[in-house]
C-alpha atoms as a PDB file:
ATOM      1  CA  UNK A   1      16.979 -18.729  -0.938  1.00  0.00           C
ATOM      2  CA  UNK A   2      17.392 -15.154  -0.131  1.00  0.00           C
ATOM      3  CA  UNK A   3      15.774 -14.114   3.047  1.00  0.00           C
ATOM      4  CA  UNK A   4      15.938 -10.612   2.615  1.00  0.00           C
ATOM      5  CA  UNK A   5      13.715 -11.093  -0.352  1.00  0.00           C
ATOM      6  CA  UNK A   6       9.857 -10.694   0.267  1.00  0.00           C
ATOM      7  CA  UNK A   7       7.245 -11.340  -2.753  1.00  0.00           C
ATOM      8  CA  UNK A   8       3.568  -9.962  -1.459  1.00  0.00           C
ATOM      9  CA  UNK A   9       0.394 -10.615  -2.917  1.00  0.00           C
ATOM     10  CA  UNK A  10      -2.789  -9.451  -1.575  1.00  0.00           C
ATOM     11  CA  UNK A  11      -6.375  -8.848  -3.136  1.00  0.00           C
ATOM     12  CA  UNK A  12      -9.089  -6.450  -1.517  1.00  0.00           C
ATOM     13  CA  UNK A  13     -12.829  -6.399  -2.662  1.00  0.00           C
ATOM     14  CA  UNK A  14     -13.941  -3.078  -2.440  1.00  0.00           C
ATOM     15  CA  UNK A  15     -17.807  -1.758  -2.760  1.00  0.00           C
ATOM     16  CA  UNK A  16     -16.990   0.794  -5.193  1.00  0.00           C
ATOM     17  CA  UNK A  17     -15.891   1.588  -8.485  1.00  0.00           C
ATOM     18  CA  UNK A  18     -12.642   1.126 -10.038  1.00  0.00           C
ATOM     19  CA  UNK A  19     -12.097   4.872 -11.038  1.00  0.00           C
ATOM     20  CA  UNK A  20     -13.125   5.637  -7.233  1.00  0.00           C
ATOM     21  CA  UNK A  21     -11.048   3.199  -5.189  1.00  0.00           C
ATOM     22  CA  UNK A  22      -8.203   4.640  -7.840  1.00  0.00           C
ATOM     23  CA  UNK A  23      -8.773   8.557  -7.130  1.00  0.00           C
ATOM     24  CA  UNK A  24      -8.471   7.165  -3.459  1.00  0.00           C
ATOM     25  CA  UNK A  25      -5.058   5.203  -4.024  1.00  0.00           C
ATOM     26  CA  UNK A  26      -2.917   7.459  -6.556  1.00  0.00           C
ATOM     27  CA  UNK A  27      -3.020  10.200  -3.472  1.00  0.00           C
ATOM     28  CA  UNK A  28      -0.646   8.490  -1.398  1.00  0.00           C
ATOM     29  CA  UNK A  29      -0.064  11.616   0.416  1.00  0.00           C
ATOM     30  CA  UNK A  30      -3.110  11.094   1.828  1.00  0.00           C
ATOM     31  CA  UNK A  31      -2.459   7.573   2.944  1.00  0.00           C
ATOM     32  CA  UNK A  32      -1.914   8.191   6.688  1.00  0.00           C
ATOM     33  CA  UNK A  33      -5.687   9.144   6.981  1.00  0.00           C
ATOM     34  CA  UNK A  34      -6.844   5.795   6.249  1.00  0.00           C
ATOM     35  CA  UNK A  35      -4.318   3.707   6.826  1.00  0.00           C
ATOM     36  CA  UNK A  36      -3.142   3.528  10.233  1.00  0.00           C
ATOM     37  CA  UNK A  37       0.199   1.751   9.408  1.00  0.00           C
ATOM     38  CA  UNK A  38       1.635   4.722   6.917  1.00  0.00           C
ATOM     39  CA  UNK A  39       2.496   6.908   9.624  1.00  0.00           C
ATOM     40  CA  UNK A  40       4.011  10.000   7.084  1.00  0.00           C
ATOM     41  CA  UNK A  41       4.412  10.519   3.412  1.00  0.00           C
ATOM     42  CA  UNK A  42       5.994  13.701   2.376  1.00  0.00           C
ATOM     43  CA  UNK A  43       6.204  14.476  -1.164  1.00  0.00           C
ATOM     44  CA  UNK A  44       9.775  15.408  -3.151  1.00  0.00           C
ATOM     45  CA  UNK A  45       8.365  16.440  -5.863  1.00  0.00           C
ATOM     46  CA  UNK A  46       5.066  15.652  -8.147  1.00  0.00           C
ATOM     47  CA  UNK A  47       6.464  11.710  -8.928  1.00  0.00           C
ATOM     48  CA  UNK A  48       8.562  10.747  -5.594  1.00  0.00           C
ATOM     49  CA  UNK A  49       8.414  11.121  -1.938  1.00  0.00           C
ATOM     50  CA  UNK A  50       9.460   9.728   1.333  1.00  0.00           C
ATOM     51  CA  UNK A  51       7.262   7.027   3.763  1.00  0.00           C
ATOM     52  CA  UNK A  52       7.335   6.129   6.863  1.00  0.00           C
ATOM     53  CA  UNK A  53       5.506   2.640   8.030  1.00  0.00           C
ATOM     54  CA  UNK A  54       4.830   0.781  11.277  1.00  0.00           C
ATOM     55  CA  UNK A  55       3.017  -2.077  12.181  1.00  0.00           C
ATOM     56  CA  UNK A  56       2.687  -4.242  15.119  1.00  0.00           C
ATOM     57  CA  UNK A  57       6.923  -5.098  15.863  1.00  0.00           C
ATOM     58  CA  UNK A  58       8.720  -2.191  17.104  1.00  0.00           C
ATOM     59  CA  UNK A  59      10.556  -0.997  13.932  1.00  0.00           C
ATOM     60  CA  UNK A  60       9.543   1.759  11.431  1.00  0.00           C
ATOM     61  CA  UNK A  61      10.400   1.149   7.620  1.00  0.00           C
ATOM     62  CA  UNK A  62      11.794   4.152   5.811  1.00  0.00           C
ATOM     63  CA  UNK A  63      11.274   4.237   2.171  1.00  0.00           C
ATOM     64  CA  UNK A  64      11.602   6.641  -0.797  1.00  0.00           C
ATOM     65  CA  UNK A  65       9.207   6.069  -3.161  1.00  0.00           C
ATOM     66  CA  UNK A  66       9.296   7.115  -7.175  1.00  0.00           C
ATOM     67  CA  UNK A  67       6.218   6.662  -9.446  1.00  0.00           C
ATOM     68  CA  UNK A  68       6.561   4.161 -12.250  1.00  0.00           C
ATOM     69  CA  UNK A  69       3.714   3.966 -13.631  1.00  0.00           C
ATOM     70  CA  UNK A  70       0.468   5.625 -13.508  1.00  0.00           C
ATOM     71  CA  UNK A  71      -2.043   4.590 -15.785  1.00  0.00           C
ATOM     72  CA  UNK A  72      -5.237   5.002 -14.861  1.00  0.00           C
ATOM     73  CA  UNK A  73      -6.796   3.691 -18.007  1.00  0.00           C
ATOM     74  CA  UNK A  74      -5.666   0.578 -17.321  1.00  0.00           C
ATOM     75  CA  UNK A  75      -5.809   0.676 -13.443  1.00  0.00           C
ATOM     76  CA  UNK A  76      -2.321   0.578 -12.741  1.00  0.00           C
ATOM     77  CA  UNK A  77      -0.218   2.164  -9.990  1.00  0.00           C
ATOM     78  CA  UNK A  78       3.098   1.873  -9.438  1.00  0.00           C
ATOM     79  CA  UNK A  79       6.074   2.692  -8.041  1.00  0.00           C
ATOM     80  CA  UNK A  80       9.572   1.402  -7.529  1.00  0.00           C
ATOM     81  CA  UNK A  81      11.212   2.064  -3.603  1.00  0.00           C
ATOM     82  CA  UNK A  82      14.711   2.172  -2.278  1.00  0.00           C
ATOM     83  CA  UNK A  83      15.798   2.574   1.690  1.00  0.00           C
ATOM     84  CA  UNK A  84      15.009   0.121   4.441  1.00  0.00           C
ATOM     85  CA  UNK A  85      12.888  -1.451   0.978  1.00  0.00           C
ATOM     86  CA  UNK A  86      14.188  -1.774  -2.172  1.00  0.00           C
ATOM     87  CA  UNK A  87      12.517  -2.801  -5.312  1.00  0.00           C
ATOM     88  CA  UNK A  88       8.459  -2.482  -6.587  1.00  0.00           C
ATOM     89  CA  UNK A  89       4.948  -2.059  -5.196  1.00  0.00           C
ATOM     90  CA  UNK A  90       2.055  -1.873  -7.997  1.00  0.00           C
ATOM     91  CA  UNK A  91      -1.803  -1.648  -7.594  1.00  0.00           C
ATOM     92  CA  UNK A  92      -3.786  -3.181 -10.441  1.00  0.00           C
ATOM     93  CA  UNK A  93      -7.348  -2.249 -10.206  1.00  0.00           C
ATOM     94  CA  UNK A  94     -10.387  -4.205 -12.287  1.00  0.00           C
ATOM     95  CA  UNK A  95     -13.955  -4.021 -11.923  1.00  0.00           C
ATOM     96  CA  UNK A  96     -15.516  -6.784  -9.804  1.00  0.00           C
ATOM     97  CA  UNK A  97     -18.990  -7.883  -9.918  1.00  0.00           C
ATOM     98  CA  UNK A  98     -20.200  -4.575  -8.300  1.00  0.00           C
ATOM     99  CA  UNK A  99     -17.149  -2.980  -6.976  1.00  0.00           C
ATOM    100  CA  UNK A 100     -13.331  -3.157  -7.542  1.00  0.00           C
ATOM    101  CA  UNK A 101     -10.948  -6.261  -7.318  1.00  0.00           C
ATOM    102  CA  UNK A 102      -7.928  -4.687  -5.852  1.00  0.00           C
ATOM    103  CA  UNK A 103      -4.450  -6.637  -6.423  1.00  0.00           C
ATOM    104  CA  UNK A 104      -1.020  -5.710  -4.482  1.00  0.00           C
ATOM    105  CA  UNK A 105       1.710  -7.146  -5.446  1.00  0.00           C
ATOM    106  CA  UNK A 106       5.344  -5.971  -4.129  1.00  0.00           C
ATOM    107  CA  UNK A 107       8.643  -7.497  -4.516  1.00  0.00           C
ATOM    108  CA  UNK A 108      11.436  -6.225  -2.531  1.00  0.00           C
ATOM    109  CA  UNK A 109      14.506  -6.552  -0.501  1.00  0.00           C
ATOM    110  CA  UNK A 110      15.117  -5.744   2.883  1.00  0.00           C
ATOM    111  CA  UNK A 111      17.660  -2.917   3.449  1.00  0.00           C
ATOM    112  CA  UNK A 112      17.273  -2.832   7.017  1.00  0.00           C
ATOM    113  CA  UNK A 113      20.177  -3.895   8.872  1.00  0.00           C
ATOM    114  CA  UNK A 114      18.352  -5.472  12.275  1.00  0.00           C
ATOM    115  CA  UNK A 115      15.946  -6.982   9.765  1.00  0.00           C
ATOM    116  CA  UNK A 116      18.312  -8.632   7.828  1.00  0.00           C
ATOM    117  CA  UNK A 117      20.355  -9.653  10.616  1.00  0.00           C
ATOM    118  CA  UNK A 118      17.272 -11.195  12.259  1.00  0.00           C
ATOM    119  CA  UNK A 119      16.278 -12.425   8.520  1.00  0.00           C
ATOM    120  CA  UNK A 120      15.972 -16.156   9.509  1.00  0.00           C
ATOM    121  CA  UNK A 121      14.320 -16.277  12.759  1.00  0.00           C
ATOM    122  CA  UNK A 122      12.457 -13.171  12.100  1.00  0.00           C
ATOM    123  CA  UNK A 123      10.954 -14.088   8.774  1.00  0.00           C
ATOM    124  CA  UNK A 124       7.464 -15.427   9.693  1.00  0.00           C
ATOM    125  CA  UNK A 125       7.369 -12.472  12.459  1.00  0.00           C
ATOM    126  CA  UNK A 126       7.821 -10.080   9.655  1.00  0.00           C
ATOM    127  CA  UNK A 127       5.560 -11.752   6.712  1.00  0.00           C
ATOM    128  CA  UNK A 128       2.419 -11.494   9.774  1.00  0.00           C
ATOM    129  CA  UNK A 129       3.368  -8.266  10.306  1.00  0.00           C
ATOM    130  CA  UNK A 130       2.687  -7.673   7.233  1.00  0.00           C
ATOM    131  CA  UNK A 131      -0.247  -9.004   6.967  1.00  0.00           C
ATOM    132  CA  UNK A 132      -1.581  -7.561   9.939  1.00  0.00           C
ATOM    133  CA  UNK A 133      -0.691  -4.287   7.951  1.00  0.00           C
ATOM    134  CA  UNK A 134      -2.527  -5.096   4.811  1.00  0.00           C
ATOM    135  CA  UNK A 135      -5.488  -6.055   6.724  1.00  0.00           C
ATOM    136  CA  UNK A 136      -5.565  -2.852   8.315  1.00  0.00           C
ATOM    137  CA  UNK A 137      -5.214  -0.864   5.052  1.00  0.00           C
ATOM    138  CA  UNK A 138      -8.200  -2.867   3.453  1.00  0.00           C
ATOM    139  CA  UNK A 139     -10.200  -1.818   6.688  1.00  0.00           C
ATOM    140  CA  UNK A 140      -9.028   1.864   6.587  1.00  0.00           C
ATOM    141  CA  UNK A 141      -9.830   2.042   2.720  1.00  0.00           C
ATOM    142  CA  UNK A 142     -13.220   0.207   3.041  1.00  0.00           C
ATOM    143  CA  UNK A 143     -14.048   2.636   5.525  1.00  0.00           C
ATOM    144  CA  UNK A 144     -12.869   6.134   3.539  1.00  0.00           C
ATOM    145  CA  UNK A 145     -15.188   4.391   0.213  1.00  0.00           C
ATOM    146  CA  UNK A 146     -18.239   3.680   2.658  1.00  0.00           C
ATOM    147  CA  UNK A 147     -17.899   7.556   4.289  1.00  0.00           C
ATOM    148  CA  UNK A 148     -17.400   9.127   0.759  1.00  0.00           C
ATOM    149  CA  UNK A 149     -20.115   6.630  -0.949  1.00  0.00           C
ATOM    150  CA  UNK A 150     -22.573   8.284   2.074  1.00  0.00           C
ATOM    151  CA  UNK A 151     -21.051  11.545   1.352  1.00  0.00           C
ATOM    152  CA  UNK A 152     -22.075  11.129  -2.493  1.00  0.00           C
ATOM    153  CA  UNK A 153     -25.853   9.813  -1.289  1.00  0.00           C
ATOM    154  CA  UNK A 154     -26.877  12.794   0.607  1.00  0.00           C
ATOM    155  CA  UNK A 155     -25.671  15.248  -1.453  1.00  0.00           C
ATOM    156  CA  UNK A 156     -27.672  13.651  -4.589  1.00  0.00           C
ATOM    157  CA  UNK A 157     -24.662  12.239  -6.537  1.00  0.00           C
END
């Protein structure tokens, strides 16, 4: 087994439409708004740019980011990442009863040198930090939907 290696799989119900919850996600410039964890993105250019994350240990992950796929027909986002991460993050979007069932899936490898000297010990430390990060992302996005749903509501839309 490699312990640098992390496979992530998380699904979000969201109260709100697939084409919505997408307009939301392919502006990940705008991630830092609603998701406390993505502490900067700054774009490179109209497919790549650089991230900065943080979560509950005291390290910040440094990524640069490239678009892979964007397809918003089929409700696909993607992207593949090198730097303290290296390898794929993708959001598939379907409709789900009256919202959107939101699936993240990312495969990578840490790049990280203290993380992958602490790979063994560290590992369920940094699969709950994780976690912790996702569950604050689903919060932050739930929230931004709710507001914007509101938003739509009293302005007649």
């Amino acid at each position: 087994m490699d312990w640098c290696r992390y496979r992530f799989r998380d699904v979000w119900r969201l109260d709100a439409p697939p084409t919505e919850v997408y307009a939301v996600l392919e502006r990940a410039e705008e991630y830092p708004r609603w998701w406390p964890q993505v502490r900067r993105v700054d774009p490179i250019d109209e497919r790549s740019g650089t991230a900065r994350f943080r979560s509950v240990l005291p390290y910040d992950l440094v990524i640069t980011a490239r678009e892979a796929r964007r397809d918003p027909a089929a409700g696909v986002l993607e992207i593949a990442m090198t730097g303290d991460l290296e390898g794929w993050a993708r959001w598939t979007l379907r409709a789900g009863g009256t919202g959107t069932r939101a699936l993240y899936e990312q495969q990578v490898t840490v790049r990280k040198p203290v993380m992958r000297w602490l790979a063994v010990p560290g590992r369920p430390f940094f699969r709950a930090n994780h976690a912790l990060m996702m569950r604050a992302g689903r919060r932050g996005l739930c929230a931004l939907l709710a507001e914007r749903s509101e938003l739509g509501r009293e302005n007649g839309v």
